[in-house]
Structures are given as C-alpha cells and as structure tokens.
PDB file of N, CA and C in Angstrom:
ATOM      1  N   UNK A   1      20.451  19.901   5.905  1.00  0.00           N
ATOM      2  CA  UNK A   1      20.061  19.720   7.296  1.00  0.00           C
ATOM      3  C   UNK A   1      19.773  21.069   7.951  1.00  0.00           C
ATOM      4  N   UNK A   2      20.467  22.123   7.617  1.00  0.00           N
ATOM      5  CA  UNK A   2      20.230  23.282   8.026  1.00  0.00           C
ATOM      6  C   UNK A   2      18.754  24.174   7.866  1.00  0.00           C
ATOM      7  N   UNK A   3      18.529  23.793   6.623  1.00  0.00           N
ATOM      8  CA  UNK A   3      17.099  24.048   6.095  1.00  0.00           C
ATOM      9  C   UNK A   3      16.195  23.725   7.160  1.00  0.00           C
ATOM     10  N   UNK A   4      16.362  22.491   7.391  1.00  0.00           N
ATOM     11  CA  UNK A   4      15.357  21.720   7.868  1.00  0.00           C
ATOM     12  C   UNK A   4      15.104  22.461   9.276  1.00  0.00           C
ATOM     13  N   UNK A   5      16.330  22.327  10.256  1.00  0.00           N
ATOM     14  CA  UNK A   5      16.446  23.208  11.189  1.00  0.00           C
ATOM     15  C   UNK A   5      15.480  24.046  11.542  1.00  0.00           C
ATOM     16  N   UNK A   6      15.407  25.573  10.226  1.00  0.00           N
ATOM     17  CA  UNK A   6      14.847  26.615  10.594  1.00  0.00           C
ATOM     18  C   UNK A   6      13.786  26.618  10.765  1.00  0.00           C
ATOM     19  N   UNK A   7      13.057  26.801  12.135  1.00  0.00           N
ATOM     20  CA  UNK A   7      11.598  26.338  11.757  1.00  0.00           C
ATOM     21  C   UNK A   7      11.112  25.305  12.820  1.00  0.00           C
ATOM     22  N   UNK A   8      12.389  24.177  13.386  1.00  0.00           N
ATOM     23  CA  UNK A   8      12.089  22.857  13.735  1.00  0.00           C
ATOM     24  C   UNK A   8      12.073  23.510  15.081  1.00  0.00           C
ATOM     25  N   UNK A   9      10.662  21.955  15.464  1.00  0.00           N
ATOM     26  CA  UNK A   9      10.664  22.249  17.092  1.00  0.00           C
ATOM     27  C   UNK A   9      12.251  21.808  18.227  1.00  0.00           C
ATOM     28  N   UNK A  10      12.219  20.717  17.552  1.00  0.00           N
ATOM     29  CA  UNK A  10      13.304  20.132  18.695  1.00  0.00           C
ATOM     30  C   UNK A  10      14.564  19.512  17.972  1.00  0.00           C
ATOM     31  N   UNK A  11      15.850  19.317  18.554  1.00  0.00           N
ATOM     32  CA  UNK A  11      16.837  18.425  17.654  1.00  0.00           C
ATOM     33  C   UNK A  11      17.383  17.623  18.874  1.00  0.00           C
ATOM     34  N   UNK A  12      17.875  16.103  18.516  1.00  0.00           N
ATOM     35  CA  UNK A  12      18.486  15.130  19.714  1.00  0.00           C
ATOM     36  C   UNK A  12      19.586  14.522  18.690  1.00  0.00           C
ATOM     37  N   UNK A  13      20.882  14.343  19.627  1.00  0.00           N
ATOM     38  CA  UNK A  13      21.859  13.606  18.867  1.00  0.00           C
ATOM     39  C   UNK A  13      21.759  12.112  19.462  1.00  0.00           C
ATOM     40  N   UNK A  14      22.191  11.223  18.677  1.00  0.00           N
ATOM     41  CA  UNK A  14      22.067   9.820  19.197  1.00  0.00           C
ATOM     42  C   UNK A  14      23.221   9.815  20.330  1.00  0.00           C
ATOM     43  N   UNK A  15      23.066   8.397  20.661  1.00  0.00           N
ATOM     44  CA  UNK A  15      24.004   8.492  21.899  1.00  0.00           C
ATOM     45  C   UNK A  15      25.418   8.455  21.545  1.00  0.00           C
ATOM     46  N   UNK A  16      25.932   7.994  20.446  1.00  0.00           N
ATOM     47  CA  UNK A  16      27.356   7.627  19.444  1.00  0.00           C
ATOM     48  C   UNK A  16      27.646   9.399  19.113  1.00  0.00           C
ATOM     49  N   UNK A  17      26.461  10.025  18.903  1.00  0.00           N
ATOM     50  CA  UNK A  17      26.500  10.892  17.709  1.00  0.00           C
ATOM     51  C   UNK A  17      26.320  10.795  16.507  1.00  0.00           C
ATOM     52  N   UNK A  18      26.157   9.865  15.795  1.00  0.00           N
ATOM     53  CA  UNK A  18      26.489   9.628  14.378  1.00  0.00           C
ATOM     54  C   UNK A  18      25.198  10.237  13.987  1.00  0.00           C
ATOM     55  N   UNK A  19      23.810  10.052  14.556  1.00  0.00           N
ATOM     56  CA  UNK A  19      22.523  10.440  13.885  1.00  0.00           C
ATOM     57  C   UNK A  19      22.578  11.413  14.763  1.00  0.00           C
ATOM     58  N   UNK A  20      21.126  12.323  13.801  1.00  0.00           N
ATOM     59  CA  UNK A  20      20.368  13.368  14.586  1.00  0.00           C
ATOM     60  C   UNK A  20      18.941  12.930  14.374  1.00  0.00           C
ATOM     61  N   UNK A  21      17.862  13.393  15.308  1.00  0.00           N
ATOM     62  CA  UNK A  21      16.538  12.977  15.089  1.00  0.00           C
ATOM     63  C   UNK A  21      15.824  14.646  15.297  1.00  0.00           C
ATOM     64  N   UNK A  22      15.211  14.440  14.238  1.00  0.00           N
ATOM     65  CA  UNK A  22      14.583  16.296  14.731  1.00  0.00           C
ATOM     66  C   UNK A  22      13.277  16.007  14.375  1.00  0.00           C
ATOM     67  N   UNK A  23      12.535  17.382  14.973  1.00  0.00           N
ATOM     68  CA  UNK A  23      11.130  17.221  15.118  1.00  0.00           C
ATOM     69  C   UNK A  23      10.910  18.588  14.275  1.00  0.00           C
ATOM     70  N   UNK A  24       9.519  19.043  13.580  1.00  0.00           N
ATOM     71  CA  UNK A  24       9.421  20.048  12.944  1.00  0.00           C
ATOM     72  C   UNK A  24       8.025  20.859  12.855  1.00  0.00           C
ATOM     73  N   UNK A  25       7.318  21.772  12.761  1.00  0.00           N
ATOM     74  CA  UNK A  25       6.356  22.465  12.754  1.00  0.00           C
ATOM     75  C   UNK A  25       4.967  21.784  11.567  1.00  0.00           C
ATOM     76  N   UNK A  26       5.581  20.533  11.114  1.00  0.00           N
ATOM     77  CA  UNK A  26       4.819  19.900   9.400  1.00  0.00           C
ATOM     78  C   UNK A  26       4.647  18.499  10.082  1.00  0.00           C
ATOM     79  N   UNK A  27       4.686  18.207  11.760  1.00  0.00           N
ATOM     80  CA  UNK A  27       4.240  17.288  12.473  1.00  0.00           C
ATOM     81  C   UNK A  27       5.394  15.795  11.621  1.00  0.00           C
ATOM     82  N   UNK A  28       6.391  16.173  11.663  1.00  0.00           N
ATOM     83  CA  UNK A  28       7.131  14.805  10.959  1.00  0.00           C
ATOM     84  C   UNK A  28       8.140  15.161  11.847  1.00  0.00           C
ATOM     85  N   UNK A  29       8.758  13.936  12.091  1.00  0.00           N
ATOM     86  CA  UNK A  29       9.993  13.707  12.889  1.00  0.00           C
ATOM     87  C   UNK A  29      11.154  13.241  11.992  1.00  0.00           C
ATOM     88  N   UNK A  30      12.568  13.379  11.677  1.00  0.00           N
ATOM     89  CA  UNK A  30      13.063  12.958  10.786  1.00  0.00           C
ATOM     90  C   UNK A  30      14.484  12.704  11.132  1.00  0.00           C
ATOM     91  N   UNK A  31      15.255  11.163  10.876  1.00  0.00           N
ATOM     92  CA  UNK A  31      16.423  11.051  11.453  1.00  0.00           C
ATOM     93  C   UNK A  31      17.479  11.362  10.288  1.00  0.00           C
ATOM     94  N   UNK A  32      18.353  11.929  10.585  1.00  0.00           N
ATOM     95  CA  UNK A  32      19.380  12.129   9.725  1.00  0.00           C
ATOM     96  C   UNK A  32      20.635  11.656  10.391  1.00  0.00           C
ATOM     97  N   UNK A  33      21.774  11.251   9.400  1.00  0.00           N
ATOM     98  CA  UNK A  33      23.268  10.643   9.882  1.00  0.00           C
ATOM     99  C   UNK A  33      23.788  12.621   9.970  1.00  0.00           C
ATOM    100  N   UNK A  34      24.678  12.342  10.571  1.00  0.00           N
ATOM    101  CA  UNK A  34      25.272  14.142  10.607  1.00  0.00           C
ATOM    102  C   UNK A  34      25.833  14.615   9.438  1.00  0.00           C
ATOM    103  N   UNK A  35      26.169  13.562   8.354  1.00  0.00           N
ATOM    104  CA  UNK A  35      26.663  14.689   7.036  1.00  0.00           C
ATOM    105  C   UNK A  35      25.207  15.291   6.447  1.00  0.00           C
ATOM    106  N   UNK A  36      24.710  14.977   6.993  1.00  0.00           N
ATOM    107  CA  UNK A  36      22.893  15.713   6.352  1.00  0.00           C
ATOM    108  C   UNK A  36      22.207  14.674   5.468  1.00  0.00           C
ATOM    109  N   UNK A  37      22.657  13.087   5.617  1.00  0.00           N
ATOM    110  CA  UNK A  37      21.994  12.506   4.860  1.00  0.00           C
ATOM    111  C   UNK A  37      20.773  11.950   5.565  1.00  0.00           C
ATOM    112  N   UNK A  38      19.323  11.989   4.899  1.00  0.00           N
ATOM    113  CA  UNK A  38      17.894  11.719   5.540  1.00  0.00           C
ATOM    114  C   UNK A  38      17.898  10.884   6.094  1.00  0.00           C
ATOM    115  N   UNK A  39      17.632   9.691   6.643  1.00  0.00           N
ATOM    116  CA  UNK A  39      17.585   8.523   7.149  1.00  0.00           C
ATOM    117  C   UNK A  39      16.517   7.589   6.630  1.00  0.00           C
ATOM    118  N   UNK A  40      15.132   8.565   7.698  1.00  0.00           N
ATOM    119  CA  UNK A  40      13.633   8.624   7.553  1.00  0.00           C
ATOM    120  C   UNK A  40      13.019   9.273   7.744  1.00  0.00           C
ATOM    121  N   UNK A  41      11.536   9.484   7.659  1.00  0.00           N
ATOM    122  CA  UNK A  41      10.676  10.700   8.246  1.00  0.00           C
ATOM    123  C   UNK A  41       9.504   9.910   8.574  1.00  0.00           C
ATOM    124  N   UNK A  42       9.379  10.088   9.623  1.00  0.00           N
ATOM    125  CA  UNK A  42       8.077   9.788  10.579  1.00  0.00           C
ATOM    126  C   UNK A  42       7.016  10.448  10.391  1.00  0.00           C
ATOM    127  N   UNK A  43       5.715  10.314   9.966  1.00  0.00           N
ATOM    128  CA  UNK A  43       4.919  11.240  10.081  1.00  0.00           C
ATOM    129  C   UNK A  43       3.802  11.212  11.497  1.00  0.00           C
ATOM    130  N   UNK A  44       3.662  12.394  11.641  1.00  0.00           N
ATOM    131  CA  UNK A  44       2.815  11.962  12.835  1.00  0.00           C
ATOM    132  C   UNK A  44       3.893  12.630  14.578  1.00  0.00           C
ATOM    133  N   UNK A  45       5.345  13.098  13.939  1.00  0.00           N
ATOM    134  CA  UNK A  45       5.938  13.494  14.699  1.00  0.00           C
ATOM    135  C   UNK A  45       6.266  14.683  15.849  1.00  0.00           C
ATOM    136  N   UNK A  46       6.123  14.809  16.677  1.00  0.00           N
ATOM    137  CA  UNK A  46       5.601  15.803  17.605  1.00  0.00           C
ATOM    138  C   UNK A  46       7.081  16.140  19.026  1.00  0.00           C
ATOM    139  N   UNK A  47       7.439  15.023  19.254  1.00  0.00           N
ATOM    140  CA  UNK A  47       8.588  14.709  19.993  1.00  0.00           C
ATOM    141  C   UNK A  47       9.198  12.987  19.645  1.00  0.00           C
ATOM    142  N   UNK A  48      10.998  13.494  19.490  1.00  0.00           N
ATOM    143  CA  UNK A  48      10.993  12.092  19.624  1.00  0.00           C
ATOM    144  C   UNK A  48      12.597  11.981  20.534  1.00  0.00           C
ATOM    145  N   UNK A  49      12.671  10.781  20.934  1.00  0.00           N
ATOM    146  CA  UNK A  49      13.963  10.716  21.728  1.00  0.00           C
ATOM    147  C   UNK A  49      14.684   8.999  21.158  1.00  0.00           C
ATOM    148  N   UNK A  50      16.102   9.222  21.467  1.00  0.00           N
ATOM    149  CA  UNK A  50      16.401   7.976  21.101  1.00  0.00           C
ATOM    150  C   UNK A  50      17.039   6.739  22.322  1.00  0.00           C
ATOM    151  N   UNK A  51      16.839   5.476  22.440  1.00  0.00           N
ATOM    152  CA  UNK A  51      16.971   4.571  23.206  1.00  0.00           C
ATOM    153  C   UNK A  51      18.200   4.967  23.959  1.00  0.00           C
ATOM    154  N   UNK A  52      18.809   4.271  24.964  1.00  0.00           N
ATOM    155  CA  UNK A  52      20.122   4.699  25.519  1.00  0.00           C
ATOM    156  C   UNK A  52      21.462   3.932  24.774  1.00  0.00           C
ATOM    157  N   UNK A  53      21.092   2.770  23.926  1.00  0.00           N
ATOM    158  CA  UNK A  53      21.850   2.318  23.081  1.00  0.00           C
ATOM    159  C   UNK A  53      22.043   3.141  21.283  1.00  0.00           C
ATOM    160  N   UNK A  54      21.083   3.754  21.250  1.00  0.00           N
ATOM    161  CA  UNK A  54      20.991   4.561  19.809  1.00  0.00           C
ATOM    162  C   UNK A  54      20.197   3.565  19.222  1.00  0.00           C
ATOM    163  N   UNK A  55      19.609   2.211  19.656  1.00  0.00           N
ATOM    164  CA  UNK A  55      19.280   1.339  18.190  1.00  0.00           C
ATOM    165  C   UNK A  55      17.354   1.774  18.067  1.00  0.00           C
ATOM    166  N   UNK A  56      17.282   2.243  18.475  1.00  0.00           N
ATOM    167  CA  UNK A  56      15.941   2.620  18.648  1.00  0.00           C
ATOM    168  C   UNK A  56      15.604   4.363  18.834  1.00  0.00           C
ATOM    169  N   UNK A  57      13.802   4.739  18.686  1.00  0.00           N
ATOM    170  CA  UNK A  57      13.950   6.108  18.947  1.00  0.00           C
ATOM    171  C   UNK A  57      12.107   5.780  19.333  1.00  0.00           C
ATOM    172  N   UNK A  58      12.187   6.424  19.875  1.00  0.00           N
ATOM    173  CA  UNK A  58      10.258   7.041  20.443  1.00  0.00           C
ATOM    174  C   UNK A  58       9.755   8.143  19.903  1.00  0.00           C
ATOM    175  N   UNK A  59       8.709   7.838  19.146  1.00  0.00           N
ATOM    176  CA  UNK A  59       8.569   9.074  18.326  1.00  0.00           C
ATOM    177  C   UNK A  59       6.766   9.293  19.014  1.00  0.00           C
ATOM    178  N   UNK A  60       7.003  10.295  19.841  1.00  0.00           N
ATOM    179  CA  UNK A  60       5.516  10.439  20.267  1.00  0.00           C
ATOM    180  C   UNK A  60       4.917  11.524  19.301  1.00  0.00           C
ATOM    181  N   UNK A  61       3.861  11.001  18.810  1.00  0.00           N
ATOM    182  CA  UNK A  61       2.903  11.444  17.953  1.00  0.00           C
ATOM    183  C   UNK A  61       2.143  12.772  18.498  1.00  0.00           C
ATOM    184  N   UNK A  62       1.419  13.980  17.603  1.00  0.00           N
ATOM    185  CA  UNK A  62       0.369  14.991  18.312  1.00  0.00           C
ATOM    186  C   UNK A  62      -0.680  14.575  18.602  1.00  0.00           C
ATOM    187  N   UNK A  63      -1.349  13.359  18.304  1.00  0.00           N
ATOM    188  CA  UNK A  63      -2.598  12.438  19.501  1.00  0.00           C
ATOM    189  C   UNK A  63      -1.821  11.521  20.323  1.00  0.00           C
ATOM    190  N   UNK A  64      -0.715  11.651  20.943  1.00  0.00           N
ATOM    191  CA  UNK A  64      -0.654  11.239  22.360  1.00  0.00           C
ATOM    192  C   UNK A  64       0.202   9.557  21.913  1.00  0.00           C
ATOM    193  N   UNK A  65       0.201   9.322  21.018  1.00  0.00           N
ATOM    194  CA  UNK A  65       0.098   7.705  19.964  1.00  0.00           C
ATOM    195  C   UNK A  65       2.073   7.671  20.510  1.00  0.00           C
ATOM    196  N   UNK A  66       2.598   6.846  20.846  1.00  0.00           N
ATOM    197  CA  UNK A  66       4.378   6.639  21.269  1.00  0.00           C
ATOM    198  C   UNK A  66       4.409   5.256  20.114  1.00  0.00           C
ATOM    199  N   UNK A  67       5.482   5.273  19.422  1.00  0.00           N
ATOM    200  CA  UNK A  67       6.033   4.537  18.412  1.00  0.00           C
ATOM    201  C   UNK A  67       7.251   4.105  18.720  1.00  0.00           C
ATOM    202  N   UNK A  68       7.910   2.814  19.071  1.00  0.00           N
ATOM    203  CA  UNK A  68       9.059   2.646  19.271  1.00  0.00           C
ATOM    204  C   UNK A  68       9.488   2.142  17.752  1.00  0.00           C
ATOM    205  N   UNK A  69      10.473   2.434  17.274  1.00  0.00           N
ATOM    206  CA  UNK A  69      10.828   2.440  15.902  1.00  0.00           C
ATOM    207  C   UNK A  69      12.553   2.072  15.764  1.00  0.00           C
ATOM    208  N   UNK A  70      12.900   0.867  15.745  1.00  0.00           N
ATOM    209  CA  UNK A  70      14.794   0.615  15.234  1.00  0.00           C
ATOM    210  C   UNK A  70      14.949   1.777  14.203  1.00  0.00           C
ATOM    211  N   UNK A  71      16.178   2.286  14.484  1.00  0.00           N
ATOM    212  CA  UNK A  71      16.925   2.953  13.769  1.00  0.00           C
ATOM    213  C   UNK A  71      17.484   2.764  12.480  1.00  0.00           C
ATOM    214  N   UNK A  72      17.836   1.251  12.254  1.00  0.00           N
ATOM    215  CA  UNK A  72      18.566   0.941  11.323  1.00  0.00           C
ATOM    216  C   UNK A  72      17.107   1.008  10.318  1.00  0.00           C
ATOM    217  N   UNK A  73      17.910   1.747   8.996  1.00  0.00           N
ATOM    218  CA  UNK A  73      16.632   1.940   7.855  1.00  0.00           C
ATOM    219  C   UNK A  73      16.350   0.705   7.070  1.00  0.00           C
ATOM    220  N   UNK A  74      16.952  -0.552   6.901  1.00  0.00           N
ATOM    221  CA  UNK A  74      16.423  -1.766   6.517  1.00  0.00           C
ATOM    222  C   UNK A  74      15.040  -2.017   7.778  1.00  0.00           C
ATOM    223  N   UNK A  75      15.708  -1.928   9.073  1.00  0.00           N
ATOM    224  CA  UNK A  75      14.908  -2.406  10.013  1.00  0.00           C
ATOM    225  C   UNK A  75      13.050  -1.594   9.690  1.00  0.00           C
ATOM    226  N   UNK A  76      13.081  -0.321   9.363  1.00  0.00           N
ATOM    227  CA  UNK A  76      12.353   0.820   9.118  1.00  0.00           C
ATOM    228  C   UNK A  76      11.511   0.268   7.673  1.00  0.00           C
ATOM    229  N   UNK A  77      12.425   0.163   6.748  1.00  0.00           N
ATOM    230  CA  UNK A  77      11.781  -0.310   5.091  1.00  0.00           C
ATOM    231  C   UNK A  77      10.862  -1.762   5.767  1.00  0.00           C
ATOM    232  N   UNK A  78      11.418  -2.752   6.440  1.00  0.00           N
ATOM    233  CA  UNK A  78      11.289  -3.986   6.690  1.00  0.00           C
ATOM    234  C   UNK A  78       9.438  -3.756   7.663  1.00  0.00           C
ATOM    235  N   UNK A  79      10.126  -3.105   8.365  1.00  0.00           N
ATOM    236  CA  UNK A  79       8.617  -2.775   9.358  1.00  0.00           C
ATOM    237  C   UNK A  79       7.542  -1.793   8.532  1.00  0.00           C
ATOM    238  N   UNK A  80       7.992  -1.373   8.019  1.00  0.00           N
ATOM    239  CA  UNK A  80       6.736  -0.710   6.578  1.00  0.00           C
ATOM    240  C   UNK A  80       6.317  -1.546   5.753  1.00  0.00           C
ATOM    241  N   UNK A  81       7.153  -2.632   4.822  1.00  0.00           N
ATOM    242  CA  UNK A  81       6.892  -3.477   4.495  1.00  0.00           C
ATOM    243  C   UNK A  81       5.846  -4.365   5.043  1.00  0.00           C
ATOM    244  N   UNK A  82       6.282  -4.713   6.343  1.00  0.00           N
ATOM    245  CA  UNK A  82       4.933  -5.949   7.003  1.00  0.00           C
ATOM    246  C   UNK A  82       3.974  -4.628   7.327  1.00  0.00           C
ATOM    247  N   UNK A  83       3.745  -3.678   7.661  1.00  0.00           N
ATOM    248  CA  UNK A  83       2.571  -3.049   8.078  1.00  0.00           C
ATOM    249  C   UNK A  83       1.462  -2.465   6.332  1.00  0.00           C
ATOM    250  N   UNK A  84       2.086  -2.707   5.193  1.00  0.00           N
ATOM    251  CA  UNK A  84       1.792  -2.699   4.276  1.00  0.00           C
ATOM    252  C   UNK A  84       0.855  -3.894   4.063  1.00  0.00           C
ATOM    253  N   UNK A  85       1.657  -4.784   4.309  1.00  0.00           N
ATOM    254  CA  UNK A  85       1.500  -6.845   3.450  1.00  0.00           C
ATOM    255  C   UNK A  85      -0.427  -6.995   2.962  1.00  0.00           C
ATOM    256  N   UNK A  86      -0.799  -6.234   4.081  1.00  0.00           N
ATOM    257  CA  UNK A  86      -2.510  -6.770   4.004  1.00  0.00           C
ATOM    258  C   UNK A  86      -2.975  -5.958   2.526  1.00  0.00           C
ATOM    259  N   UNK A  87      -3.023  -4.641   2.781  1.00  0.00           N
ATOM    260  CA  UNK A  87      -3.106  -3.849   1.839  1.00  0.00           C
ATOM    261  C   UNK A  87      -2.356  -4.218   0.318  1.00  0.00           C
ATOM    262  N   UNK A  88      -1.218  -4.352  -0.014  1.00  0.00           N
ATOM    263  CA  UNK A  88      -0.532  -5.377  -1.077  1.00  0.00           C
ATOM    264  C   UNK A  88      -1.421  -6.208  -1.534  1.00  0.00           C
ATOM    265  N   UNK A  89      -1.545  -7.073  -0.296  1.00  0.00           N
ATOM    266  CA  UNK A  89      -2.229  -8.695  -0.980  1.00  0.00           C
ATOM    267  C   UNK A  89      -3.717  -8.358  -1.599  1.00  0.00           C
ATOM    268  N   UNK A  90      -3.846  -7.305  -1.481  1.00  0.00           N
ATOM    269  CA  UNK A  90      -5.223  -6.805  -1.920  1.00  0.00           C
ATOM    270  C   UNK A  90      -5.491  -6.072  -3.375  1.00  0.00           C
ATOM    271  N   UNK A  91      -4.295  -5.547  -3.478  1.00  0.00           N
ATOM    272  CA  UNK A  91      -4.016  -4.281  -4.045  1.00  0.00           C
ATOM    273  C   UNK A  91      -2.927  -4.758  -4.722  1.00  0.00           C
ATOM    274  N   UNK A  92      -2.189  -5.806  -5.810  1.00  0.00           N
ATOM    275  CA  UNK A  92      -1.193  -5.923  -6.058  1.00  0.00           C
ATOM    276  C   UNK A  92      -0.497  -4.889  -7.064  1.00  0.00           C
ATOM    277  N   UNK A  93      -0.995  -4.159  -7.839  1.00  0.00           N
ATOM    278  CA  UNK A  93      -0.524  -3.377  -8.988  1.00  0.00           C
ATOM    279  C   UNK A  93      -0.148  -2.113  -7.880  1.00  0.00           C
ATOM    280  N   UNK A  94      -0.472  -1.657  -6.680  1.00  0.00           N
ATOM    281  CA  UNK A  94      -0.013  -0.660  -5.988  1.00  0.00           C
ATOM    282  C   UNK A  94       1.499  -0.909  -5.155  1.00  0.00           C
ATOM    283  N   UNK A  95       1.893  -2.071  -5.360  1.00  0.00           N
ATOM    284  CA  UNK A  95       3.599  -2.691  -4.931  1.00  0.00           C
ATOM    285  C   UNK A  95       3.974  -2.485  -5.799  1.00  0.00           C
ATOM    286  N   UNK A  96       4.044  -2.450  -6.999  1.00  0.00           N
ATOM    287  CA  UNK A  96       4.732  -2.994  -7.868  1.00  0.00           C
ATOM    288  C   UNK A  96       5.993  -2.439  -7.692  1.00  0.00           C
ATOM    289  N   UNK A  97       6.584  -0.667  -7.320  1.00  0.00           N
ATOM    290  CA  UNK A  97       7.278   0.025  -7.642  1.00  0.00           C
ATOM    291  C   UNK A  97       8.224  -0.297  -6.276  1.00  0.00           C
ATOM    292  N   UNK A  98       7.517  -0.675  -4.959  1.00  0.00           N
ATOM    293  CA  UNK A  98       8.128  -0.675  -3.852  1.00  0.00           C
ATOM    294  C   UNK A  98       9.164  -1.687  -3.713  1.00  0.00           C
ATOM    295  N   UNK A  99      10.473  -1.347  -3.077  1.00  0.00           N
ATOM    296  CA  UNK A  99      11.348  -2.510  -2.729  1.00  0.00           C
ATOM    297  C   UNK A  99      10.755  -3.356  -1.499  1.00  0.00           C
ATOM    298  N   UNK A 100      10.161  -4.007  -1.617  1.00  0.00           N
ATOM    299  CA  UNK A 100       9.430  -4.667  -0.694  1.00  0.00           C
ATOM    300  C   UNK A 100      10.085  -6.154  -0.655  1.00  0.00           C
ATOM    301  N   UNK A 101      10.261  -7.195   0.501  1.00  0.00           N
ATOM    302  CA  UNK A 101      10.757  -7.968   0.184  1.00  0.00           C
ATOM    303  C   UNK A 101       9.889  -9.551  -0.335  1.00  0.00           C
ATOM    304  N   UNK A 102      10.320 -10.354  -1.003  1.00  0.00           N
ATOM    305  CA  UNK A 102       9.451 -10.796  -1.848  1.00  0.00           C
ATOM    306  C   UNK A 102       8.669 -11.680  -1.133  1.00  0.00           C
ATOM    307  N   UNK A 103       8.393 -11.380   0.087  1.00  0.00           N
ATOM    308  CA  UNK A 103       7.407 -12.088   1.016  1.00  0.00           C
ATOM    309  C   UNK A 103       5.936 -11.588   0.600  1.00  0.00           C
ATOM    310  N   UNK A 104       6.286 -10.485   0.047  1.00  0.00           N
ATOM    311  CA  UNK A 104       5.149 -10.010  -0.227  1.00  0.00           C
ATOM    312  C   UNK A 104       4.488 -10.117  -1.853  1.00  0.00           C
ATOM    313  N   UNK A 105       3.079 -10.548  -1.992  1.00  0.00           N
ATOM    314  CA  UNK A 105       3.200 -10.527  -2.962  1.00  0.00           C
ATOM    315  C   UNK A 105       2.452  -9.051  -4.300  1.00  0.00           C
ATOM    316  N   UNK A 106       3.483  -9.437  -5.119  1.00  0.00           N
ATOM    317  CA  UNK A 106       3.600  -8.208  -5.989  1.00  0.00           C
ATOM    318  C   UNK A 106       2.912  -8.420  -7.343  1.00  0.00           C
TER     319      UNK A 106
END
C-alpha cells in the first residue's frame, strides 16, 4: 500500500475505516482494506469519495464521467459481469477463464 502511495494524487478512509480508496497519477482509482489488501481498481480514476454509509464510492473519471460503484467486491465482480453479458454472448471462448456467474453464457 505504501508503494502505491508514492506518487498518488489523493487518499480517503471509509467512514468505519476499514477501507482506503486512493487515486493515482496512471488515472486508476483503487480501494484497498487497511492491511494493504487490493479490493479493486477503477480505471478511468481521477477523484473518488465514499458514500456516508461506506457501502458505496464515486469515482469521478478525467472526462468529467461520475460512477457510483458498491463497495462490496462480489457486488463489483457481479456489476462487471452484467456489463460484460453482451460481449460474452458474442464472444464465448473469451469467458471461459472469468468467474462469471453462470447467467452468463460460457
């Protein structure tokens, strides 16, 4: 986590504390729990802040673009998943590797 730090534009603790959400100079936003484990990484990240409950975060993009995004990383895999589905159903040999859930087909 420290790595990551050097370099980064901004850092926010959740409202609990338990996460951190930082922003970085490589335009990605990235949440981490505080022992330094990753969470996710946003790309497209420029500023981000988190809800007043922690279950959420706003990750405003460098074209102006605001992303409201749940915190919880099922919630995150789950919403990548459906923003995938079209592309999949098209493309099945390019799922194959992803934990995707089997709504989708593979």
């Amino acid at each position: 986590l420290q790595a990551t730090l050097i370099g980064g534009d901004s850092i926010v603790f959740s409202p609990d504390g338990a996460q951190v959400a930082t922003t970085s100079e490589d335009n990605t936003a990235r949440i981490w729990d505080t022992d330094g484990t990753l969470q996710a990484t946003l790309i497209g990240g420029d500023s981000i802040v988190f809800s007043p409950d922690g279950a959420q975060v706003a990750n405003i993009s460098t074209d102006g673009a605001v992303w409201i995004l749940p915190v919880e990383l099922e919630d995150l895999l789950d919403r990548g998943c459906q923003w995938l589905r079209p592309y999949l159903e098209s493309h099945p040999d390019e799922g194959k590797d992803l934990s995707c859930p089997s709504t989708i087909k593979q």
